[in-house]
Structures are given as structure tokens and as C-alpha cells.
N, C-alpha and C. Protein backbone atom coordinates (compact mmCIF):
# COMPACT_ATOMS: atom_id res chain seq x y z
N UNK A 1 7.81 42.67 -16.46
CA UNK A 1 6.84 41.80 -15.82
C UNK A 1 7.24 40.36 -16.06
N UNK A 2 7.24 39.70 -15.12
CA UNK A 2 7.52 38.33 -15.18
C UNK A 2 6.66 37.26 -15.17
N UNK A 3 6.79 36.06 -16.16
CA UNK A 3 5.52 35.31 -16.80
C UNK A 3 5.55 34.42 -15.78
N UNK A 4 3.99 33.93 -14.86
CA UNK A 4 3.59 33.10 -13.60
C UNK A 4 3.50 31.94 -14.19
N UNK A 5 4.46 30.63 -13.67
CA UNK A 5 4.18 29.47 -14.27
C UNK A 5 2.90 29.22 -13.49
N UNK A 6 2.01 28.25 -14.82
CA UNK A 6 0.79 28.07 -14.57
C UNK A 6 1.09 26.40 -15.42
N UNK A 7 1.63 25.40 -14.91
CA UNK A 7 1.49 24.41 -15.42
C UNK A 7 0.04 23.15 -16.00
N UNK A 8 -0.96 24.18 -15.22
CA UNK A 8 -2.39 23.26 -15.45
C UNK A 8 -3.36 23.89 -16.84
N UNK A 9 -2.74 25.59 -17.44
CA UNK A 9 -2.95 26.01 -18.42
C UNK A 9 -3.16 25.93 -19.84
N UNK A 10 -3.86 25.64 -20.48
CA UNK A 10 -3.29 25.42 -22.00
C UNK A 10 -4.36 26.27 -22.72
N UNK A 11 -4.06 26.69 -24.12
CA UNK A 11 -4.82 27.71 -24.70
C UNK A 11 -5.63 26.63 -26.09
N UNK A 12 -6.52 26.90 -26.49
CA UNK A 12 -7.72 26.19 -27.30
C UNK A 12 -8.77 27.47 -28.19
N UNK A 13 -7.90 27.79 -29.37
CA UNK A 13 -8.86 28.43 -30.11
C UNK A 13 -8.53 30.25 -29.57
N UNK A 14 -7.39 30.55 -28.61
CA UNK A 14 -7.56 31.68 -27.82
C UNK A 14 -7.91 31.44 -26.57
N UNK A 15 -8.77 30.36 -26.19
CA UNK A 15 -9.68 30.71 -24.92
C UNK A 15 -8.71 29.88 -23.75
N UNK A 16 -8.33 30.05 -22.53
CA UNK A 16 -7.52 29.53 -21.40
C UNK A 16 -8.54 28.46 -21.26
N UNK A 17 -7.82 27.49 -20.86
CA UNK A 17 -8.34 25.58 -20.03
C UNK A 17 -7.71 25.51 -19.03
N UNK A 18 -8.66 24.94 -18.04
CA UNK A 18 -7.32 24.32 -16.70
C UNK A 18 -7.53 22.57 -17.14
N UNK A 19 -6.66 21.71 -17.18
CA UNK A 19 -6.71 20.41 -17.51
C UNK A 19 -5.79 19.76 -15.96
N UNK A 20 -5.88 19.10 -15.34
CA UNK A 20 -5.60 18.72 -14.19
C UNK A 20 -6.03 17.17 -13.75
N UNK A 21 -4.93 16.36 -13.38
CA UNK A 21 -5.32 15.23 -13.42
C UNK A 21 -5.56 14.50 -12.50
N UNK A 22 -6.72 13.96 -12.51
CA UNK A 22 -7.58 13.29 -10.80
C UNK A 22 -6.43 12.37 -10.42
N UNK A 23 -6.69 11.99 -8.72
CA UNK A 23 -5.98 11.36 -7.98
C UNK A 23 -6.05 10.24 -8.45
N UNK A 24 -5.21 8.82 -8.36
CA UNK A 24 -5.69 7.65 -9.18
C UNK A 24 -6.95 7.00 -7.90
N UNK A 25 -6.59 7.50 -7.00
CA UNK A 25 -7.81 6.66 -5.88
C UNK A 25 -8.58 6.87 -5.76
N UNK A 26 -9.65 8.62 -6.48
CA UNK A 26 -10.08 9.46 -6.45
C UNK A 26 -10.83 8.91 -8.25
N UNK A 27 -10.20 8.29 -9.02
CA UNK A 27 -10.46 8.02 -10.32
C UNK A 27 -12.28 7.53 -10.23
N UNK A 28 -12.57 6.53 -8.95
CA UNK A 28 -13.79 5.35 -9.39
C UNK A 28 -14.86 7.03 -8.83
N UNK A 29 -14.48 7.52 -7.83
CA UNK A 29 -15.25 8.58 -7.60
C UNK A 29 -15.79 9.52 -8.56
N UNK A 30 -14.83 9.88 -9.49
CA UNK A 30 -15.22 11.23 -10.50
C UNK A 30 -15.53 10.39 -11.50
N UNK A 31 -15.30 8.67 -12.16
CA UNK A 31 -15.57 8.58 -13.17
C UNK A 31 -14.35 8.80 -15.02
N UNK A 32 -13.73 9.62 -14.21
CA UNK A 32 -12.28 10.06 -14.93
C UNK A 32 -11.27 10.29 -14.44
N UNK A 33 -10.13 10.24 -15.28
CA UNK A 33 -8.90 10.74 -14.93
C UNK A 33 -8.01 11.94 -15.36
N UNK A 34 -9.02 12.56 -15.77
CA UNK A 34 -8.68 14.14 -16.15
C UNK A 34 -9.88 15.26 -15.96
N UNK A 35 -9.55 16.38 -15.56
CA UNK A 35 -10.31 17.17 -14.91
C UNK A 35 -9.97 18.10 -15.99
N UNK A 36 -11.30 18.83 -16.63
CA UNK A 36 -11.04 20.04 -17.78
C UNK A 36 -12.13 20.60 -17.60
N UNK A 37 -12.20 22.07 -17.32
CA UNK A 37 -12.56 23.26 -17.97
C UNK A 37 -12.23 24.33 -18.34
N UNK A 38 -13.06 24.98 -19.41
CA UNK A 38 -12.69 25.81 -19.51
C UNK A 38 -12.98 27.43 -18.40
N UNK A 39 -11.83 28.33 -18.64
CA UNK A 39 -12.07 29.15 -17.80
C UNK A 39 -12.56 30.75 -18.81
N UNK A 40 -13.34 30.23 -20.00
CA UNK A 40 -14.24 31.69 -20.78
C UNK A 40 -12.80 32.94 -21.13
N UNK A 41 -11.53 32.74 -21.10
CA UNK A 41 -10.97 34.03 -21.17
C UNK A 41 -9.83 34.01 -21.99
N UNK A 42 -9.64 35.25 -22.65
CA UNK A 42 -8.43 34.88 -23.40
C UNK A 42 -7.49 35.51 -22.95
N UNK A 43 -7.48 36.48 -21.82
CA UNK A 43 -6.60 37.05 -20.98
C UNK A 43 -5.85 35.95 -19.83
N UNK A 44 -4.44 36.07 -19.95
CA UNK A 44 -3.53 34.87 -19.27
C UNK A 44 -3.43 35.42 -18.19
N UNK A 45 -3.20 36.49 -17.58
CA UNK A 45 -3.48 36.63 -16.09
C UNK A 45 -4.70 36.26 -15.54
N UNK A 46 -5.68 36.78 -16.08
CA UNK A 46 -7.19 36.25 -15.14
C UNK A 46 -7.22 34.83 -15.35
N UNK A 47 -6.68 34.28 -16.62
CA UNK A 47 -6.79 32.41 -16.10
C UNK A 47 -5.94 32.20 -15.10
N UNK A 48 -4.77 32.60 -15.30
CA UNK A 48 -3.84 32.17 -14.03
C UNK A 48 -4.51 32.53 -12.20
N UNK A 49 -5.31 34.03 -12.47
CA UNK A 49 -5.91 33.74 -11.23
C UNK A 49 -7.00 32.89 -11.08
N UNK A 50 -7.62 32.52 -12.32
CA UNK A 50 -9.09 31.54 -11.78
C UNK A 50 -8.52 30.37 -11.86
N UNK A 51 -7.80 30.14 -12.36
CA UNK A 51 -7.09 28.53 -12.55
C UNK A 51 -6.66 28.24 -11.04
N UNK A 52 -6.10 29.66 -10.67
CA UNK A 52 -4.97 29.11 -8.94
C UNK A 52 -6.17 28.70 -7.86
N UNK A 53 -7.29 29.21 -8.16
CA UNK A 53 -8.68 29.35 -6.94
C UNK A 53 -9.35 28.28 -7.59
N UNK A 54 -9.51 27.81 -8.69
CA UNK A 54 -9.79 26.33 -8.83
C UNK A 54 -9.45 24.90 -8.56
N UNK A 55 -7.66 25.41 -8.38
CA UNK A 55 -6.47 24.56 -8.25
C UNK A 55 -6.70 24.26 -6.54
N UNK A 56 -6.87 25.18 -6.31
CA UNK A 56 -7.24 25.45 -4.54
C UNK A 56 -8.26 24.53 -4.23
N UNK A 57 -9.79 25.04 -4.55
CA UNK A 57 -10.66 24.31 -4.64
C UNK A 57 -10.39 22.67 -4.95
N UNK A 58 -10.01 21.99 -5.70
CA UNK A 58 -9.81 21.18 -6.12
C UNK A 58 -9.26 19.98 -5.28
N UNK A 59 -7.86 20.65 -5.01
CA UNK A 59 -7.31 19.97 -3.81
C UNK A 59 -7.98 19.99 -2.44
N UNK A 60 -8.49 21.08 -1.81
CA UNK A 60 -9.58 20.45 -0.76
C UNK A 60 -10.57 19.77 -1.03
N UNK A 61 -11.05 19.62 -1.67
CA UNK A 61 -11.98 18.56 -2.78
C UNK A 61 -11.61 17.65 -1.85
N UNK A 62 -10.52 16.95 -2.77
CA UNK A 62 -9.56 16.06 -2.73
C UNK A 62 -8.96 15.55 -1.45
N UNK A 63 -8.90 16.22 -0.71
CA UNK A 63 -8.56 15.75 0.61
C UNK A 63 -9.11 15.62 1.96
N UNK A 64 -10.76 16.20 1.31
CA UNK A 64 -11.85 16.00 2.05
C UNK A 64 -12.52 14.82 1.48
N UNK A 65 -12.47 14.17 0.18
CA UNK A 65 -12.94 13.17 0.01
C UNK A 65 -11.82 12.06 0.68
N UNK A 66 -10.55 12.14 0.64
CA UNK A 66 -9.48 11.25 0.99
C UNK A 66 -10.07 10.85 2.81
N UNK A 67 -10.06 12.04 3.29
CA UNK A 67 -10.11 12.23 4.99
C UNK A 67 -11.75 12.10 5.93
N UNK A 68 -12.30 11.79 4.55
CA UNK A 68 -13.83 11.76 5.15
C UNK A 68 -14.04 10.16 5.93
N UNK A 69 -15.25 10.26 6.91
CA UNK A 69 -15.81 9.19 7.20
C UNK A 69 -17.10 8.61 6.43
N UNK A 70 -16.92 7.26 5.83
CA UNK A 70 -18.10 7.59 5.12
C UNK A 70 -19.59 7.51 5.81
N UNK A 71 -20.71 7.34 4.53
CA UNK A 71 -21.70 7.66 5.32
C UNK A 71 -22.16 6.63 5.65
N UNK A 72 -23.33 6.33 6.97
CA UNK A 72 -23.86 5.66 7.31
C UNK A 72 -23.18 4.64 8.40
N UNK A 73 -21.54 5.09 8.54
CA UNK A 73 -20.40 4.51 9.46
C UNK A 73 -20.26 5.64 10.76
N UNK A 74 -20.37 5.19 11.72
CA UNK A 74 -20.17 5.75 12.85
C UNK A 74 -18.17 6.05 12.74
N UNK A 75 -18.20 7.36 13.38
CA UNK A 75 -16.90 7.84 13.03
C UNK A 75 -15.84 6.65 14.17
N UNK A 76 -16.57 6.47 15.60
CA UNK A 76 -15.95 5.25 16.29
C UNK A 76 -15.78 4.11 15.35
N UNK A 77 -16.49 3.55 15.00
CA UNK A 77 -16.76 2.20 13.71
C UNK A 77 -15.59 2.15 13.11
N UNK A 78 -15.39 3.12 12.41
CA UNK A 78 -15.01 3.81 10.93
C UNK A 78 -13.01 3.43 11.76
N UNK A 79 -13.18 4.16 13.06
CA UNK A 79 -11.17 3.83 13.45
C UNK A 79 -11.47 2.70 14.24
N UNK A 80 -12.36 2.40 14.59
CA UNK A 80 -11.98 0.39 15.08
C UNK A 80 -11.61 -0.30 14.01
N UNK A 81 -12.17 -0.24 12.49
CA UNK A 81 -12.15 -1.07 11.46
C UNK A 81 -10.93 -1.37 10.69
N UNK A 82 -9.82 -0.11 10.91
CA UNK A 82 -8.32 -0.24 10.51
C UNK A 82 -8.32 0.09 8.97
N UNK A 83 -9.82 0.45 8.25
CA UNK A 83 -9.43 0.82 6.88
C UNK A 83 -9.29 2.16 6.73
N UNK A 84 -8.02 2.44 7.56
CA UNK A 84 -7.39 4.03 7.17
C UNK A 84 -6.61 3.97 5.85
N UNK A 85 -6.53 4.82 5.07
CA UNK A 85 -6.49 5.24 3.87
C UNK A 85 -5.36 6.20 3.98
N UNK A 86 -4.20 5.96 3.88
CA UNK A 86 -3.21 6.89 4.36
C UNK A 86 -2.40 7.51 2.97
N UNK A 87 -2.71 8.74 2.28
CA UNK A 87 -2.08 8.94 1.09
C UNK A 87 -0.42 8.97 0.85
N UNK A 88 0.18 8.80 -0.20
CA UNK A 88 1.68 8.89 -0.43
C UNK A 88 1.88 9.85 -1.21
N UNK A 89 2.84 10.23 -1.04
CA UNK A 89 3.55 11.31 -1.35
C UNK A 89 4.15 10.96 -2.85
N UNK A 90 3.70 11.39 -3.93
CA UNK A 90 4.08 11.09 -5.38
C UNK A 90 4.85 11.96 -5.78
């Protein structure tokens, strides 16, 4: 059987963490720049699967907050105004 890299993993006491680090543009939104929980298990496959469906989650998060219009802006408004927000590739 071959071991699934899970680079967002780390172990604490036995128990699996996902630790994952917020977007920097994304930082004033969450308040932080590191994202941690724990995932309750000391079995490394089931973190690796709840970690990957968090990892998932996370990033649409993330790119629905990036791609949103905000509120109270008419979505016309919002592309007359030219403050498109275009992410880079890190």
C-alpha cells in the first residue's frame, strides 16, 4: 500500500490536524492567516479523506469569495467600476 501525500496534515497528541494557509487577500476577511482544525481521528486514511473534502471545500470558499459581487452593488455597477480583482498564480 502506498502512503497518500497529504501535505496540509500534521499529527498532535495522536489526533490528525488540517493546518492550511489563508489567501493573503482573503487574510482581512477571515481575520487570520492560518486555517486549523482538527479532524477528531487518529486513523491517517480517514484524515486524508476528510482533510481532501475540506481542502475542496475550502478552495471554493475561496474563489467564491475572490469572484463574488459584493453586496448592495449592482452586478452592472460592480463591471463599469474596473475594480476587477484578478488572482495570480503563486
Amino acid at each position: 500500500m502506498t502512503k497518500v501525500s497529504a501535505p496540509y496534515l500534521y499529527r498532535k497528541r495522536g489526533i490528525y490536524y488540517l493546518q492550511k494557509c489563508i489567501p493573503k487577500d482573503l487574510v482581512p476577511h477571515y481575520g487570520a492567516s492560518l486555517f486549523q482544525k482538527s479532524l477528531r481521528t487518529k486513523d491517517r486514511t480517514q484524515a486524508v479523506r476528510i482533510s481532501s473534502n475540506l481542502v475542496s471545500a475550502l478552495e471554493r470558499e475561496w474563489q467564491e469569495l475572490r469572484f463574488s459581487v459584493p453586496d448592495g452593488l449592482a452586478a452592472s455597477d460592480f463591471l463599469k467600476s474596473g475594480v476587477m480583482q484578478v488572482p495570480t498564480l503563486t
